[in-house]
Protein backbone atom coordinates (compact mmCIF):
# COMPACT_ATOMS: atom_id res chain seq x y z
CA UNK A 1 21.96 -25.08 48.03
CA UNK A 2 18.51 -27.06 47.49
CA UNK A 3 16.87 -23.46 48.87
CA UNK A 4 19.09 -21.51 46.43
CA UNK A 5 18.25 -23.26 43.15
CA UNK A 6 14.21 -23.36 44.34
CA UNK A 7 14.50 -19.27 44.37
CA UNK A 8 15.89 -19.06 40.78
CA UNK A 9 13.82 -21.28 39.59
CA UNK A 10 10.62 -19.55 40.87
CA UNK A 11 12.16 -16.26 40.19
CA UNK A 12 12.86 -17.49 36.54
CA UNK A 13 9.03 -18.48 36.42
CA UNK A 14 8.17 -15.63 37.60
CA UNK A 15 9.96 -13.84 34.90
CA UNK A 16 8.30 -15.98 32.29
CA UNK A 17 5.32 -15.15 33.16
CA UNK A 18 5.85 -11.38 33.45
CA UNK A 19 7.32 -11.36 30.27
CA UNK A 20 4.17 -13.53 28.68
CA UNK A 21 6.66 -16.30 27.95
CA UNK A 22 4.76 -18.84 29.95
CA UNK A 23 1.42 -18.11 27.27
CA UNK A 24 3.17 -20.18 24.87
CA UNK A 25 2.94 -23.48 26.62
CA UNK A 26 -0.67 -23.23 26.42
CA UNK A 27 -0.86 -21.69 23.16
CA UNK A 28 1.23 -23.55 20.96
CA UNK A 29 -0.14 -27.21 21.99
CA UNK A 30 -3.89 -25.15 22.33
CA UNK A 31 -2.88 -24.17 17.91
CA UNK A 32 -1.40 -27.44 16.89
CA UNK A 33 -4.52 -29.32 18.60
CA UNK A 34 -6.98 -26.70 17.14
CA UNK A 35 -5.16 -27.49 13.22
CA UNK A 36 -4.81 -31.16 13.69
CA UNK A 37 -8.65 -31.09 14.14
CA UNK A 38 -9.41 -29.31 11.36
CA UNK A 39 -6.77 -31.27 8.74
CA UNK A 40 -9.01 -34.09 6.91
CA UNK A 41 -8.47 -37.42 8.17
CA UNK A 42 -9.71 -40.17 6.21
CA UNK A 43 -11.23 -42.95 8.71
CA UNK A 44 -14.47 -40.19 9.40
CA UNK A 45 -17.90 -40.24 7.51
CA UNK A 46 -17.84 -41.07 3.83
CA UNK A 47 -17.79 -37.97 1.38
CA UNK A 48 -18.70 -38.33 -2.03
CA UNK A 49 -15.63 -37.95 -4.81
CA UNK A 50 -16.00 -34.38 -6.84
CA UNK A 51 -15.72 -35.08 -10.52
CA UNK A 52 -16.00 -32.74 -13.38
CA UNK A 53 -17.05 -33.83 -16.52
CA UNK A 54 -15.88 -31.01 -20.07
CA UNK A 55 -19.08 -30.50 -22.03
CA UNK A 56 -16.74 -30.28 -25.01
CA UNK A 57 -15.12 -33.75 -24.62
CA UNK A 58 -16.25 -37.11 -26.04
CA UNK A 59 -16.96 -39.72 -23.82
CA UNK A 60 -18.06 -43.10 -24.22
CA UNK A 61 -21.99 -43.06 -23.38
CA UNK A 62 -21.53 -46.26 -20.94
CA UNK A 63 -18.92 -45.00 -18.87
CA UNK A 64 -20.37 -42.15 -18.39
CA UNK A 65 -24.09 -43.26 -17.36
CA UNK A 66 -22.21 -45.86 -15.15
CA UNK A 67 -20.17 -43.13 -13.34
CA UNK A 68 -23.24 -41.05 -13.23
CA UNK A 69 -25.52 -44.01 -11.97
CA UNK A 70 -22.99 -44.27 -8.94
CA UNK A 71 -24.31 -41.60 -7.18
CA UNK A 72 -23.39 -42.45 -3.83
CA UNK A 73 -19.74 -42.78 -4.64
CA UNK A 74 -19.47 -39.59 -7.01
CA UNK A 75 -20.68 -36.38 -7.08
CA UNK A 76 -20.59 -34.81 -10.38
CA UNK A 77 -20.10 -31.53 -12.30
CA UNK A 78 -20.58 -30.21 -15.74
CA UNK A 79 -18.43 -27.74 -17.02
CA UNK A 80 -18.32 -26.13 -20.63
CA UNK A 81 -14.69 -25.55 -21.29
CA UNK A 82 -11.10 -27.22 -19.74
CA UNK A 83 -9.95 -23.78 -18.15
CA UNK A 84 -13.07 -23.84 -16.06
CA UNK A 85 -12.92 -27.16 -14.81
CA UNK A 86 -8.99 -26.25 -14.08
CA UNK A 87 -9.92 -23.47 -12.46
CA UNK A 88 -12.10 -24.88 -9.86
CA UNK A 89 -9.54 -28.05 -9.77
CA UNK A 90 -6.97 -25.66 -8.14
CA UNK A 91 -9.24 -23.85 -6.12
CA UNK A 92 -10.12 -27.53 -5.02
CA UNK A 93 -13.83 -27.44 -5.04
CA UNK A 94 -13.68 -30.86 -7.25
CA UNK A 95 -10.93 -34.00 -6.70
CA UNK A 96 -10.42 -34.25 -10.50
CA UNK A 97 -11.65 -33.97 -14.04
CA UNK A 98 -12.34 -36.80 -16.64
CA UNK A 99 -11.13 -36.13 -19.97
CA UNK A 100 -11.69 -38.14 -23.22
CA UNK A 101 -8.38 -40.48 -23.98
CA UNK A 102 -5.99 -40.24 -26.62
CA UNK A 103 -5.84 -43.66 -26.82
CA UNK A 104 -9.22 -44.57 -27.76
CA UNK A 105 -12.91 -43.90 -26.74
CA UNK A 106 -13.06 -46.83 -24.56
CA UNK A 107 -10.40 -45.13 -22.07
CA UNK A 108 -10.65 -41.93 -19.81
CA UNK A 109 -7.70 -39.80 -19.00
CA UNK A 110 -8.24 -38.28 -15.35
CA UNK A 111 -6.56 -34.69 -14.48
CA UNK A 112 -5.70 -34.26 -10.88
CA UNK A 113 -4.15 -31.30 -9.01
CA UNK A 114 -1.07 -34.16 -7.50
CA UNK A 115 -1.02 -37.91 -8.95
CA UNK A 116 0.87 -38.76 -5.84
CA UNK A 117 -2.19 -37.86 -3.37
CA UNK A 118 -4.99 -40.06 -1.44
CA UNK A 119 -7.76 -38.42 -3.52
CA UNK A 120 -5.99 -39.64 -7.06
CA UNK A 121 -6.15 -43.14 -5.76
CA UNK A 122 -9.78 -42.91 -4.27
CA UNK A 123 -10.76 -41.74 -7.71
CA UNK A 124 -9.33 -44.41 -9.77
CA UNK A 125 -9.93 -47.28 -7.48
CA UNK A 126 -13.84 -45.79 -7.26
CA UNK A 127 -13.69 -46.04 -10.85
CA UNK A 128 -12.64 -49.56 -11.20
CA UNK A 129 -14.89 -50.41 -8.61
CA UNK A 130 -17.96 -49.22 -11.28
CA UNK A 131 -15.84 -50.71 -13.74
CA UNK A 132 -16.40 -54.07 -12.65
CA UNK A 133 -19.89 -53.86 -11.95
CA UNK A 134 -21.08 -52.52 -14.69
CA UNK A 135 -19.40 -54.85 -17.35
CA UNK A 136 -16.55 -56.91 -15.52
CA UNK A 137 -12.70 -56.66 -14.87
CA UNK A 138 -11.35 -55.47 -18.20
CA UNK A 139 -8.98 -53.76 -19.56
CA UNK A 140 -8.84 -50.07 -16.56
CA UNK A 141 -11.07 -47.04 -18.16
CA UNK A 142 -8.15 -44.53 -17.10
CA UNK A 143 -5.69 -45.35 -19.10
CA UNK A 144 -3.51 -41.83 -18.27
CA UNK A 145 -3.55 -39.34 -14.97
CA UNK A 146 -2.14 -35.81 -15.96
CA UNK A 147 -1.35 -33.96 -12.76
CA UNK A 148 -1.47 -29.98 -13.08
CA UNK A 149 1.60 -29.76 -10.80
CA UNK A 150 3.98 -31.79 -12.75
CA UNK A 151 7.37 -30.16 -10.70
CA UNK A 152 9.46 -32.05 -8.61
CA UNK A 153 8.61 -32.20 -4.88
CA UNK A 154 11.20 -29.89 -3.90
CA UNK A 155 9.74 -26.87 -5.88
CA UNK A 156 6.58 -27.62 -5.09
CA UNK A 157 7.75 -27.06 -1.53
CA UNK A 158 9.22 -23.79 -2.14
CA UNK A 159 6.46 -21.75 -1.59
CA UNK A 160 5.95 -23.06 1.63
CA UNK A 161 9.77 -21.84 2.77
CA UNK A 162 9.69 -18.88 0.94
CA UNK A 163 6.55 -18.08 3.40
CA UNK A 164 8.51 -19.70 6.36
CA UNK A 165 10.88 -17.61 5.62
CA UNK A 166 9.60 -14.21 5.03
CA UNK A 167 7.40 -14.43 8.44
CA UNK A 168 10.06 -15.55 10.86
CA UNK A 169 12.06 -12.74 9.94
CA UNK A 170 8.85 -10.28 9.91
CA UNK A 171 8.01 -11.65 12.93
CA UNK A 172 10.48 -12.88 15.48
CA UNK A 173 13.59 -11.21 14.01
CA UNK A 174 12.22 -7.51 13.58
CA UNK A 175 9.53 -7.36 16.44
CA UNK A 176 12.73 -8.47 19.00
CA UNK A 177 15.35 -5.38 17.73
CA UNK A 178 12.40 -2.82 17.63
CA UNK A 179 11.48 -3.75 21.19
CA UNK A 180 15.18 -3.71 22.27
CA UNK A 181 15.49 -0.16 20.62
CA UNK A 182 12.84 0.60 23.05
CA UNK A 183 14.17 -1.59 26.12
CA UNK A 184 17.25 0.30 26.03
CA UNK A 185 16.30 3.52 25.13
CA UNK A 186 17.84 3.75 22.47
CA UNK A 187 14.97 4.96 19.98
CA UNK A 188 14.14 7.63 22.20
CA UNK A 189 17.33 8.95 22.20
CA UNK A 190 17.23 8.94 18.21
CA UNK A 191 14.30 10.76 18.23
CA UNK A 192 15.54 13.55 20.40
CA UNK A 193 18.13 14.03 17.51
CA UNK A 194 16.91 15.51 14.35
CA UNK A 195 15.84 12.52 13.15
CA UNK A 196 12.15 12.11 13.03
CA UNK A 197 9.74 8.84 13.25
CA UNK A 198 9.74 8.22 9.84
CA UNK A 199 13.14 8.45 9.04
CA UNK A 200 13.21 5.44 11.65
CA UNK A 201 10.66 3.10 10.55
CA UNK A 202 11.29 3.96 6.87
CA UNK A 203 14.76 2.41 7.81
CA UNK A 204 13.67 -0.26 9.83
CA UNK A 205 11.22 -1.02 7.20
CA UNK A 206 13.76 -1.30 4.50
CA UNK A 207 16.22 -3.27 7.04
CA UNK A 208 13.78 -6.23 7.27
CA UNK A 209 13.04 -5.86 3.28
CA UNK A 210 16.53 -6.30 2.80
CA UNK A 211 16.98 -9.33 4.99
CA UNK A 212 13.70 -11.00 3.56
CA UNK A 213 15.05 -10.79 -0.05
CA UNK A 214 18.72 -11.78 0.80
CA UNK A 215 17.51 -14.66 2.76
CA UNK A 216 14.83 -15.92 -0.32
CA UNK A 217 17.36 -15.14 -2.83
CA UNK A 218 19.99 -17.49 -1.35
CA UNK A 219 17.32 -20.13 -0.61
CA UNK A 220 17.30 -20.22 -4.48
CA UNK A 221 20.46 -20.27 -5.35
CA UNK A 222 21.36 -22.98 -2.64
CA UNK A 223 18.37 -25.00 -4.44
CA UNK A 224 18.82 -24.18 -8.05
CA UNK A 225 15.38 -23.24 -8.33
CA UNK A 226 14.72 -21.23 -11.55
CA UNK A 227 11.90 -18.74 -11.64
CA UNK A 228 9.57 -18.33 -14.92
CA UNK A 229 8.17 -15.12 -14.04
CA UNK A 230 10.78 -13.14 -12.28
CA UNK A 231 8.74 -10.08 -12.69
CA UNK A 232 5.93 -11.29 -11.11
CA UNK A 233 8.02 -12.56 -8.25
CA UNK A 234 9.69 -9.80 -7.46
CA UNK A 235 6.73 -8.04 -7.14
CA UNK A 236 5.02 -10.04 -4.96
CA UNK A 237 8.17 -10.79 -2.97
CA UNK A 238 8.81 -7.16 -2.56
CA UNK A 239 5.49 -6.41 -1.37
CA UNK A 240 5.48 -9.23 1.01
CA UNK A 241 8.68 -7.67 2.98
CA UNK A 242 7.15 -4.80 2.81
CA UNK A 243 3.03 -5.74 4.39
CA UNK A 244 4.48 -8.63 7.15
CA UNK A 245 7.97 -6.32 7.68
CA UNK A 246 5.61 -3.43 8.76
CA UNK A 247 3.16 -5.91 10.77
CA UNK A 248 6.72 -6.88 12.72
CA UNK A 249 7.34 -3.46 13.60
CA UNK A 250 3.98 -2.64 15.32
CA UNK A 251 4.32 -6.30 16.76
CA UNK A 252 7.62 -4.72 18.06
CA UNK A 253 6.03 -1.30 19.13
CA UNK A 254 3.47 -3.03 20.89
CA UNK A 255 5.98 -5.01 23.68
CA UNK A 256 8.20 -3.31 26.43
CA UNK A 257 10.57 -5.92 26.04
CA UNK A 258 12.34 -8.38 24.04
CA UNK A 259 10.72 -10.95 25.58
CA UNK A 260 7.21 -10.14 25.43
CA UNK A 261 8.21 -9.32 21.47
CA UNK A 262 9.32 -12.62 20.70
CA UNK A 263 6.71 -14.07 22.74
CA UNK A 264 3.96 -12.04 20.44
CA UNK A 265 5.92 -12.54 17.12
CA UNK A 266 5.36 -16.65 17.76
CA UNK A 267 1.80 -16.02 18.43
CA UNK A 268 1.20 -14.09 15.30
CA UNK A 269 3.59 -16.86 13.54
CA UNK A 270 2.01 -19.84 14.05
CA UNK A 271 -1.82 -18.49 12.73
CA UNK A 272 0.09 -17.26 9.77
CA UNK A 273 2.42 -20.13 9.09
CA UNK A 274 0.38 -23.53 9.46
CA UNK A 275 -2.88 -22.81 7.96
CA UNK A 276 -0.97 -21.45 4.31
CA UNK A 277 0.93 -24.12 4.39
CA UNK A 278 -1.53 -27.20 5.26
CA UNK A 279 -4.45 -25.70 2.96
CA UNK A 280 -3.25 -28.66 0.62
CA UNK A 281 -3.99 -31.33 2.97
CA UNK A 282 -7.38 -29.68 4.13
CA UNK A 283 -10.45 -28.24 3.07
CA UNK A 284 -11.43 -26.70 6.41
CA UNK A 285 -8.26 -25.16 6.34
CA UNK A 286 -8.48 -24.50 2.79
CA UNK A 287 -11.91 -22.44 3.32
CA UNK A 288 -10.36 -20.64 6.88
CA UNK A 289 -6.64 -19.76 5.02
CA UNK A 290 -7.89 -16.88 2.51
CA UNK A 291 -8.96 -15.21 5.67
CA UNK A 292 -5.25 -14.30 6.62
CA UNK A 293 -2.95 -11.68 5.50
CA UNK A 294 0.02 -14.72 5.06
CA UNK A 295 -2.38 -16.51 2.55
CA UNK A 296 -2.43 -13.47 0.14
CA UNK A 297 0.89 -14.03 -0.23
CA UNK A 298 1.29 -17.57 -0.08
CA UNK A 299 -1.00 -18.25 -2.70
CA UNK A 300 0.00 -15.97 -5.76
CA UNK A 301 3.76 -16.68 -5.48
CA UNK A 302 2.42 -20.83 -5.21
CA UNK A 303 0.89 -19.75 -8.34
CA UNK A 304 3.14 -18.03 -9.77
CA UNK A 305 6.28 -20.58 -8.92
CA UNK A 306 4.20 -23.88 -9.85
CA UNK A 307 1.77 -22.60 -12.53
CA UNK A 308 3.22 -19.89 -13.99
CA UNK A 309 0.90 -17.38 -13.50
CA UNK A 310 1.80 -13.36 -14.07
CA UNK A 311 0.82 -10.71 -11.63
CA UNK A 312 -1.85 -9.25 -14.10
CA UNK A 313 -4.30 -12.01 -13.02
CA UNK A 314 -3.26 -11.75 -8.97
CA UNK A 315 -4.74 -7.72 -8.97
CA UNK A 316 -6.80 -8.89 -5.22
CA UNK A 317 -3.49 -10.01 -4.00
CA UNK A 318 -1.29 -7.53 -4.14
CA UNK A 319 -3.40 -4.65 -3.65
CA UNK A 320 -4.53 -6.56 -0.11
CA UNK A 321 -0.80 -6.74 0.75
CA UNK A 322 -0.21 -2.94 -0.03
CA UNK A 323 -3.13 -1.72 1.79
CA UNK A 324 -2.49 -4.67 4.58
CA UNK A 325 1.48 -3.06 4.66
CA UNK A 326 0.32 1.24 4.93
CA UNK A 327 -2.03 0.14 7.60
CA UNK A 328 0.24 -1.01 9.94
CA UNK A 329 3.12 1.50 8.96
CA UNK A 330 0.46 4.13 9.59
CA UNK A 331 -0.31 2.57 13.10
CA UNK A 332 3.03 2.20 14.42
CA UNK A 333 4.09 5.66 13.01
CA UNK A 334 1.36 6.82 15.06
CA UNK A 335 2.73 5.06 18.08
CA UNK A 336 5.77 6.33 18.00
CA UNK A 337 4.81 9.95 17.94
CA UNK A 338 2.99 9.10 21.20
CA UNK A 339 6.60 7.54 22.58
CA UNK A 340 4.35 4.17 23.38
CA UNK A 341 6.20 2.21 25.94
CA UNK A 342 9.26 3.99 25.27
């Protein structure tokens, strides 16, 4: 019996490893590691706080030479208008902006991209800290904190699962069936009808569009979550499916098998998946993310969800994403004239 159960289990491993199943135990603790390492941590060397200072505001003269005179604890930025200083506060290349209080020009108002994160707190305890050197524990110099994303914690994650959402069915669910059509034989049977190879990924591609949007659209209505721009949404959702829909179908094109496709579509997941969604708690991975195709979609429907933004000023995006998608339509239509694997 012993002898028995020692076979399978060496013939299963065996398996694994012929279908590339066994590459995920080193690759998935080799990615997590690899992102861990490169998500700040805040016990390492000291980095100065980024703070942007409007040229058009009024400040008080005192706090501002004493923030300035604390060079070692601030480093600071001029800007000449609000939008700018937004701009580069959600493209986080400073940790806030100081604006002049409505409640009198011995007070500061501080604008933050989340009042709820480490780097609001660093700020305003940094700031109390100069405070009390410079003339004494008095009444705090910010006196308000305006965060730009002022939605509730559950939208804010939405983005995130919308992503989540639209690559594990671009690429686990569709890489698996296309291999299967393959395993089985089945696609080259279709294609000895008259039914030619772009009849079949045309309808493969529009099968995984169809199951992207069904599954976003009841995400939202099991949420609630109302959309400001549902023009802009659409469009980028739509061309989402479409660019990571046809990346699962070469994924799919490229395997013999089922398992070798689901084995590649977690590989290609994880890249995709972790860096989008932990840009916010990294700069490292905030400066590697725009490098990926998930990114380009990640961050205009995060921008147009939590900021509102319409698809006129996202142009890069979406014409990334439509190139990105007829690239790999165009490669796996040429693989399946060639009957690749099949």
């Amino acid at each position: 019996m012993i002898r028995k159960i020692l076979t399978l289990t060496l013939n299963d491993l065996a398996t694994a490893f012929k279908n590339k199943t066994m590459y995920l135990i080193v690759i998935i603790p080799l990615f997590v590691f690899t992102s861990l390492k490169l998500i700040d941590r805040q016990n390492v060397n000291f980095q100065r706080l980024r703070v942007g200072l409007i040229q058009t505001e009024t400040y008080n003269p005192v706090m501002v030479r004493a923030i300035e005179s604390a060079s070692t604890i601030f480093s600071i930025s001029l800007f000449s208008n609000a939008e700018e200083s937004k701009r580069w506060l959600k493209e986080k290349k400073i940790d806030g902006v100081l604006i002049s209080s409505e409640k009198g020009q011995d007070s500061l108002g501080l604008v933050v991209l989340k009042k709820d994160s480490h780097i609001t707190l660093s700020i305003v305890e940094a700031i109390s800290a100069v405070q009390e050197a410079s003339e004494g524990r008095r009444l705090s110099w910010i006196s308000e904190i305006k965060p730009l994303q002022e939605s509730e914690i559950q939208k804010q994650s939405l983005p995130t699962w919308v992503l989540m959402l639209v690559l594990l069915i671009s690429f686990i669910i569709i890489p698996a069936q296309v291999a299967e059509e393959k395993e089985k034989k089945l696609l080259l049977a279709l294609l000895q009808t008259p039914i030619r190879e772009v009849d079949w990924l045309l309808a493969k591609l529009f099968f995984g569009m169809i199951l992207i949007i069904i599954a976003v659209i009841f995400l939202h209505l099991l949420g609630r979550f109302e959309v400001e721009n549902i023009i802009s949404y659409a469009v980028y959702l739509g061309l989402g499916s479409f660019c990571f829909t046809s990346y699962g179908i070469l994924l799919g094109f490229l395997c013999r098998n089922q398992a070798s496709a689901r084995t590649l579509g977690v590989i290609f997941y994880l890249p995709n998946i972790l860096p989008s969604a932990l840009s916010d708690f990294s700069t490292k991975l905030t400066a590697i993310a725009p490098f990926l195709t998930s990114y380009q979609f990640y961050k205009p429907v995060r921008a147009i969800l939590l900021d509102g933004e319409h698809i006129s000023t996202l142009s890069y995006e979406w014409l990334f994403l439509l190139l990105s998608g007829l690239f790999t339509f165009f490669c796996s239509y040429q693989l399946a004239k060639k009957r690749w694997l099949m």
